[in-house]
PDB file of N, CA and C in Angstrom:
ATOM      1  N   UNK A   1     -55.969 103.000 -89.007  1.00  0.00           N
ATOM      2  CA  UNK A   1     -54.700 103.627 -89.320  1.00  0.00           C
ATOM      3  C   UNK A   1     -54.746 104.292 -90.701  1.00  0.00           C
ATOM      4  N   UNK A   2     -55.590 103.718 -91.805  1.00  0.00           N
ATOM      5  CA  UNK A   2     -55.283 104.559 -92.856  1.00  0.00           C
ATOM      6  C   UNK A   2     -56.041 105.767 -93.078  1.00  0.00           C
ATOM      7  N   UNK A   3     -56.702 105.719 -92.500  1.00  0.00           N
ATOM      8  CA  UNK A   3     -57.901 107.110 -91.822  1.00  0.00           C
ATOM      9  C   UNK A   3     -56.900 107.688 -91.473  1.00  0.00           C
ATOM     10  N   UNK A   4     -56.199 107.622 -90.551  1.00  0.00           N
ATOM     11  CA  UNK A   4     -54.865 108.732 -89.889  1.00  0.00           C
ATOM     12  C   UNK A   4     -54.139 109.282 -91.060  1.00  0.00           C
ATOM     13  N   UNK A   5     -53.598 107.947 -91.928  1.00  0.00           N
ATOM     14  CA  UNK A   5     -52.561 108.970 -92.490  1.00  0.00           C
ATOM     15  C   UNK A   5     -53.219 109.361 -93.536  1.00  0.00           C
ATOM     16  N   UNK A   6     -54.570 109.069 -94.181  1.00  0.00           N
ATOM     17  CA  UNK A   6     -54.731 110.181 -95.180  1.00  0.00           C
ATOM     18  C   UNK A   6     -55.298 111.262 -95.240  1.00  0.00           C
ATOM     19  N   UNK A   7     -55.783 111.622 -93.784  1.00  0.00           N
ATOM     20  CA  UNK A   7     -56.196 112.652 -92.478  1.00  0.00           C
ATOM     21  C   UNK A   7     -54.986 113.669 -93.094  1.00  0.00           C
ATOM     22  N   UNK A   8     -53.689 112.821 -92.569  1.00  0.00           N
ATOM     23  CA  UNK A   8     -52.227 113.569 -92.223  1.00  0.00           C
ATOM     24  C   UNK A   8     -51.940 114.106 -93.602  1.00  0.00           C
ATOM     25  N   UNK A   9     -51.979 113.382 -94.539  1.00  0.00           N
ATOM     26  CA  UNK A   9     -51.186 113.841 -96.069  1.00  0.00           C
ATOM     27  C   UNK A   9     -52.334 115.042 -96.326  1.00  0.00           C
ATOM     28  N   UNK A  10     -53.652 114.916 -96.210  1.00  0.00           N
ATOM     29  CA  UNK A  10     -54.659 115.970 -96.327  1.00  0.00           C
ATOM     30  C   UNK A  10     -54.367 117.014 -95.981  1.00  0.00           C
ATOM     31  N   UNK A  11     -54.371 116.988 -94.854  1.00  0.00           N
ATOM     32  CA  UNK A  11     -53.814 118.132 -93.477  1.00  0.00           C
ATOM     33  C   UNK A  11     -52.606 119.123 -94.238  1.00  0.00           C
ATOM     34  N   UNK A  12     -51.368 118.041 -94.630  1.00  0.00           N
ATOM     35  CA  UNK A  12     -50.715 118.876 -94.969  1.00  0.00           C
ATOM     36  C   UNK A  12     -50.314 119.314 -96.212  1.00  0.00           C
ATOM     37  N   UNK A  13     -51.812 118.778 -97.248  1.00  0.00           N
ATOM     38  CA  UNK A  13     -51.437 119.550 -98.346  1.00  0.00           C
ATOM     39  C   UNK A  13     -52.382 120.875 -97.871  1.00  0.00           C
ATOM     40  N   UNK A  14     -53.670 121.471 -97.321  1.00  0.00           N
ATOM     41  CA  UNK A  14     -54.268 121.845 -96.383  1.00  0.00           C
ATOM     42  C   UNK A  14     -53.231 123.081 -96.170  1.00  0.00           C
ATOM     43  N   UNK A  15     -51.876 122.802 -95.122  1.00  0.00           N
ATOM     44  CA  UNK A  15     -51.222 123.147 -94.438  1.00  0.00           C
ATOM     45  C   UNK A  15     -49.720 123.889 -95.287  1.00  0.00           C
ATOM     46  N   UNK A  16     -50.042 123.625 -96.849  1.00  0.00           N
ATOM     47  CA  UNK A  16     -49.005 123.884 -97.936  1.00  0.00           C
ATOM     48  C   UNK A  16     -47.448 123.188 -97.451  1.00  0.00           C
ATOM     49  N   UNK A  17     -47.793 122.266 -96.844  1.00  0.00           N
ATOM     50  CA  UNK A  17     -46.635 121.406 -96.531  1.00  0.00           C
ATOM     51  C   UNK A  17     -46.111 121.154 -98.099  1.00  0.00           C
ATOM     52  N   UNK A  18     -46.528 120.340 -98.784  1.00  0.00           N
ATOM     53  CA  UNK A  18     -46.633 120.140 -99.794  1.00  0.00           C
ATOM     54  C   UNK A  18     -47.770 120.327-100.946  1.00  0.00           C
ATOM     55  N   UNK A  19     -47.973 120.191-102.067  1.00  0.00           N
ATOM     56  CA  UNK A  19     -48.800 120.615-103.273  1.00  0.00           C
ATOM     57  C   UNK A  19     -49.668 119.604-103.427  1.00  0.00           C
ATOM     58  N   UNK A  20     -48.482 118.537-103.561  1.00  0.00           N
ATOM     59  CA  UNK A  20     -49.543 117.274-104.007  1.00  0.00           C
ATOM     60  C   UNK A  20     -48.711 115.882-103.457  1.00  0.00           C
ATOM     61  N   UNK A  21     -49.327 114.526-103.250  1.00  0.00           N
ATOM     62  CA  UNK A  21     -48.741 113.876-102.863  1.00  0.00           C
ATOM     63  C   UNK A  21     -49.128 112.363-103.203  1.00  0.00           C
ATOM     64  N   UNK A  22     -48.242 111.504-102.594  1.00  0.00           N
ATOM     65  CA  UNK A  22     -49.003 109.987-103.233  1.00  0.00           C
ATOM     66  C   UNK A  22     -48.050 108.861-102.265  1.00  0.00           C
ATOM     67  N   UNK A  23     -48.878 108.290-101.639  1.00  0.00           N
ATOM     68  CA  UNK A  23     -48.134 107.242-100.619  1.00  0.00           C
ATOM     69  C   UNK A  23     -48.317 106.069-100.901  1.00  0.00           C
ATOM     70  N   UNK A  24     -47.329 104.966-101.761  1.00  0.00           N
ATOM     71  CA  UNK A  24     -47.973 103.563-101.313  1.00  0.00           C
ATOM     72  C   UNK A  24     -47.023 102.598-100.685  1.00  0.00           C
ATOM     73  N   UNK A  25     -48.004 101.841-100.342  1.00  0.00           N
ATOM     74  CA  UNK A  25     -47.701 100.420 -99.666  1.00  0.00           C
ATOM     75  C   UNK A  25     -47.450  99.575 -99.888  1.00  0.00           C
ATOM     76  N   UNK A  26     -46.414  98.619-100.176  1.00  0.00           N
ATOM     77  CA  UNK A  26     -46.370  97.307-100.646  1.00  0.00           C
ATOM     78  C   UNK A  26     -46.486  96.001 -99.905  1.00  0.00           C
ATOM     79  N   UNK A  27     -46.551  94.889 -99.411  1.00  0.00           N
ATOM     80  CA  UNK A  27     -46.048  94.008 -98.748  1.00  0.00           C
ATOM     81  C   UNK A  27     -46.510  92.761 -99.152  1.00  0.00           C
ATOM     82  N   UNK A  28     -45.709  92.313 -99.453  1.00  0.00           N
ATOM     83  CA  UNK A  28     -45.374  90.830-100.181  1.00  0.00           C
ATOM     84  C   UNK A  28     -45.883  90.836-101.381  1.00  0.00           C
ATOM     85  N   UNK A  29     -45.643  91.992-102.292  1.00  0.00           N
ATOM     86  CA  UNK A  29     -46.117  92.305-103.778  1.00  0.00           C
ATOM     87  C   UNK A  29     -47.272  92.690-104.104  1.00  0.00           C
ATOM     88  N   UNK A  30     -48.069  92.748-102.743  1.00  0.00           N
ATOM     89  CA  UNK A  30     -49.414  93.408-103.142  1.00  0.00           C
ATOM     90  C   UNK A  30     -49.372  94.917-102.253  1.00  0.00           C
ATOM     91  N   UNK A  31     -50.246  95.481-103.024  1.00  0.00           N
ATOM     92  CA  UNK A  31     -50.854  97.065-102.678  1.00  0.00           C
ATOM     93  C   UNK A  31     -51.888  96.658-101.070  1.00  0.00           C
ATOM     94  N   UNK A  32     -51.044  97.250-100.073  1.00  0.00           N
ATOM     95  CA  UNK A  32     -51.848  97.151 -99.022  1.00  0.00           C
ATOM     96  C   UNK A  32     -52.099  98.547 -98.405  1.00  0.00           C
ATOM     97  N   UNK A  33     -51.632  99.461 -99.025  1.00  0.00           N
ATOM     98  CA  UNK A  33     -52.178 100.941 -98.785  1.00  0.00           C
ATOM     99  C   UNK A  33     -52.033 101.901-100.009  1.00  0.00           C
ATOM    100  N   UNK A  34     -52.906 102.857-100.314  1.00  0.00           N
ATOM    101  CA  UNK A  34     -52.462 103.687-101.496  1.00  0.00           C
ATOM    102  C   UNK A  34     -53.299 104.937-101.612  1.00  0.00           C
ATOM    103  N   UNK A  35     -52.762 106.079-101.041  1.00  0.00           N
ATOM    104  CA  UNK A  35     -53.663 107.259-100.923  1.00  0.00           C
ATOM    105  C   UNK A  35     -52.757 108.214-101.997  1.00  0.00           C
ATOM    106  N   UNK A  36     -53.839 109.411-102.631  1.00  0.00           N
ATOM    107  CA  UNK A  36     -52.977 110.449-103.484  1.00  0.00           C
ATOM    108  C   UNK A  36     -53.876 111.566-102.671  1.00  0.00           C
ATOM    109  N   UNK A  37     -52.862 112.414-102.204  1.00  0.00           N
ATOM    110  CA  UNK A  37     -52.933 114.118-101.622  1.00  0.00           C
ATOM    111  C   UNK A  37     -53.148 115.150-102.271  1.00  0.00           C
ATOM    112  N   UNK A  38     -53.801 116.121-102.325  1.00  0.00           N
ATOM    113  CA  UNK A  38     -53.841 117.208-103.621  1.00  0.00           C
ATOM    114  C   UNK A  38     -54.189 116.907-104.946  1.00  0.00           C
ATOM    115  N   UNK A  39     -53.067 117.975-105.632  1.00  0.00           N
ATOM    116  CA  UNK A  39     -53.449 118.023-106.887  1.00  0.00           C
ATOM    117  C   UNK A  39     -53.194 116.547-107.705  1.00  0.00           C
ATOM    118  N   UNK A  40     -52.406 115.707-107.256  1.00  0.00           N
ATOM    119  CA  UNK A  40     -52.809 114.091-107.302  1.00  0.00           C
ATOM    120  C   UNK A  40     -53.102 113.834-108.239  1.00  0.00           C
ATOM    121  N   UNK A  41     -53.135 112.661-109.043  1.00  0.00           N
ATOM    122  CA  UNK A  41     -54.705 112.044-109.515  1.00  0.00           C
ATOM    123  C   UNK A  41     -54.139 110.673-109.855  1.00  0.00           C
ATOM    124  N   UNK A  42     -54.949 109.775-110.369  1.00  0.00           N
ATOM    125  CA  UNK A  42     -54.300 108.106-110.738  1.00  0.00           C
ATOM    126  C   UNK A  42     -53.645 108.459-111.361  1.00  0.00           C
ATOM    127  N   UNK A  43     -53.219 109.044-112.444  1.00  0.00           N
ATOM    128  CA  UNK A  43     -52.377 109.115-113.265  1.00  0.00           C
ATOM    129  C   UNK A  43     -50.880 109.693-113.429  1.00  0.00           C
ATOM    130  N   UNK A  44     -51.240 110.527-112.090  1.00  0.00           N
ATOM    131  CA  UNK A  44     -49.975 111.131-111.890  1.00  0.00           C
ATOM    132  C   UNK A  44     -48.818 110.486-110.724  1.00  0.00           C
ATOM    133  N   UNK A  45     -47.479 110.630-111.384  1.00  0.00           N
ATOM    134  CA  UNK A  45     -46.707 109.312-110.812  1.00  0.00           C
ATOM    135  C   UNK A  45     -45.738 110.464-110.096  1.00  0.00           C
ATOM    136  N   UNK A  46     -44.954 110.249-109.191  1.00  0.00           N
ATOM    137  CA  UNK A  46     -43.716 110.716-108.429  1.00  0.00           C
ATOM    138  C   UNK A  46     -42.925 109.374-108.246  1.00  0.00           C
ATOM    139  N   UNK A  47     -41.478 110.628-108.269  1.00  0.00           N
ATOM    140  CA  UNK A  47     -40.307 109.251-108.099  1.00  0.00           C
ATOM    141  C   UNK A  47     -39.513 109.722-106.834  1.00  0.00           C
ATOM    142  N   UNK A  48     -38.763 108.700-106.079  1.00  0.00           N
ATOM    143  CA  UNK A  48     -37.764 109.160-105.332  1.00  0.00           C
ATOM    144  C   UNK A  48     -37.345 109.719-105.856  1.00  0.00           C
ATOM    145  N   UNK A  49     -36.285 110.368-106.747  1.00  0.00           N
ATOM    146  CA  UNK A  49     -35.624 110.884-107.208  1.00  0.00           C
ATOM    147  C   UNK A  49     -35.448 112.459-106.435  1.00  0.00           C
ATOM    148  N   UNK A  50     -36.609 112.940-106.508  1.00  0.00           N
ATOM    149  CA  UNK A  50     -36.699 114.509-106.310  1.00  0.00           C
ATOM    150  C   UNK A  50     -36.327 114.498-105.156  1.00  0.00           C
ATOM    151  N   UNK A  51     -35.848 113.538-104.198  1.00  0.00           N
ATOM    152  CA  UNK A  51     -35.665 113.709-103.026  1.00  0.00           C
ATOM    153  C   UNK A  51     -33.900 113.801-102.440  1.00  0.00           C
ATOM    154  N   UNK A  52     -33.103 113.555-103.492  1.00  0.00           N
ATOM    155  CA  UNK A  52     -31.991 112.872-103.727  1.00  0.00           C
ATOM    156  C   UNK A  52     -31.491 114.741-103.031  1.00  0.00           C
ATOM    157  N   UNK A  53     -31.988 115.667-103.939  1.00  0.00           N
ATOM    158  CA  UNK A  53     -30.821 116.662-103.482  1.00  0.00           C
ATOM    159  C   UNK A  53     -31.164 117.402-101.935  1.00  0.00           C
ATOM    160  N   UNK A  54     -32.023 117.099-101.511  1.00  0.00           N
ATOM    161  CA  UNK A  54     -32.637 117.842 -99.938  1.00  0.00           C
ATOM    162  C   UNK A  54     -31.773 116.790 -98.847  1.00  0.00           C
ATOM    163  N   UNK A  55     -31.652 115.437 -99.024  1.00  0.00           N
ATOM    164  CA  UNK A  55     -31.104 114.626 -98.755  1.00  0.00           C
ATOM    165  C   UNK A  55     -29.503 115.085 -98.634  1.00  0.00           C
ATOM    166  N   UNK A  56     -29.213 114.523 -99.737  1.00  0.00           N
ATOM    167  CA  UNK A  56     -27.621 114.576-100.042  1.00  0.00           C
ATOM    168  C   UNK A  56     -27.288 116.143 -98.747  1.00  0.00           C
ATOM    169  N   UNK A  57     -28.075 117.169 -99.816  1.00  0.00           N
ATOM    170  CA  UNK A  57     -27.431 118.596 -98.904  1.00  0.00           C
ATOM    171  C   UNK A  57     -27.841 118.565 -97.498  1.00  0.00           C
ATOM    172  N   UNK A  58     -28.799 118.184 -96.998  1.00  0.00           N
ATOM    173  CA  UNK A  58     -28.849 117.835 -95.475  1.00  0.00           C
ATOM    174  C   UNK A  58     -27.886 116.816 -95.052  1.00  0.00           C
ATOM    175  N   UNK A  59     -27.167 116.172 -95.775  1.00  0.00           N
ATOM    176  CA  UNK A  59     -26.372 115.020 -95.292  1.00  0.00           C
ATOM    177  C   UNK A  59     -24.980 115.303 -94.439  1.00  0.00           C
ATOM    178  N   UNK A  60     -24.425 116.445 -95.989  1.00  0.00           N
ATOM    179  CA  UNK A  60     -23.317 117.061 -96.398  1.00  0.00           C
ATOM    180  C   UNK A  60     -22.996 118.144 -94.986  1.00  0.00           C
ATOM    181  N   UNK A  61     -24.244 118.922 -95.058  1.00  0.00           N
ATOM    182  CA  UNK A  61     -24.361 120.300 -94.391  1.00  0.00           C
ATOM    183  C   UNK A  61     -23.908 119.831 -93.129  1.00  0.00           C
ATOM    184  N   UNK A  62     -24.798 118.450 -92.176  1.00  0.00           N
ATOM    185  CA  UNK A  62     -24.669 117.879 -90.791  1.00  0.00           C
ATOM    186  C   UNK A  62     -23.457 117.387 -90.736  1.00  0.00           C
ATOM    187  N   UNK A  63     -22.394 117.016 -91.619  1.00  0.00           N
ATOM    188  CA  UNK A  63     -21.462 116.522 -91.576  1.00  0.00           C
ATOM    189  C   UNK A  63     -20.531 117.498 -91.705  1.00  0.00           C
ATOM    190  N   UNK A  64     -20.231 118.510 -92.010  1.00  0.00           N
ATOM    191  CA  UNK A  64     -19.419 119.602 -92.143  1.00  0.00           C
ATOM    192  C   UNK A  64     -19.571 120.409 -90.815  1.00  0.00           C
ATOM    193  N   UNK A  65     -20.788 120.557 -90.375  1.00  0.00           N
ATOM    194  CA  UNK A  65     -21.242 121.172 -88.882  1.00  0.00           C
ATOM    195  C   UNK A  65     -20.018 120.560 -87.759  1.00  0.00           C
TER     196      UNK A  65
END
């Protein structure tokens, strides 16, 4: 399985889905998956945050529809 998804995050930086990317895993306080996509690197961190306004306005938009 983690062959798949770092196939998939590849693919779609690849695919200009996105630029760069970083997926992890937690479960029961340990790191049980952790891939970075693109321009990436250990050092570079992403937050939910950036996700807050694509969200919200997709929320808003379906609800006004």
């Amino acid at each position: 399985m983690n062959r798949t998804i770092k196939k998939e995050m590849d693919n779609a930086v690849e695919d200009s889905v996105f630029s760069a990317g970083e997926l992890l895993v937690g479960i029961d306080g340990k790191i049980a998956f952790h891939h970075y996509a693109g321009k990436s690197r250990e050092d570079t961190h992403f937050d939910i945050a950036s996700l807050t306004k694509p969200i919200c306005t997709a929320t808003l938009a379906a609800i006004m529809i």
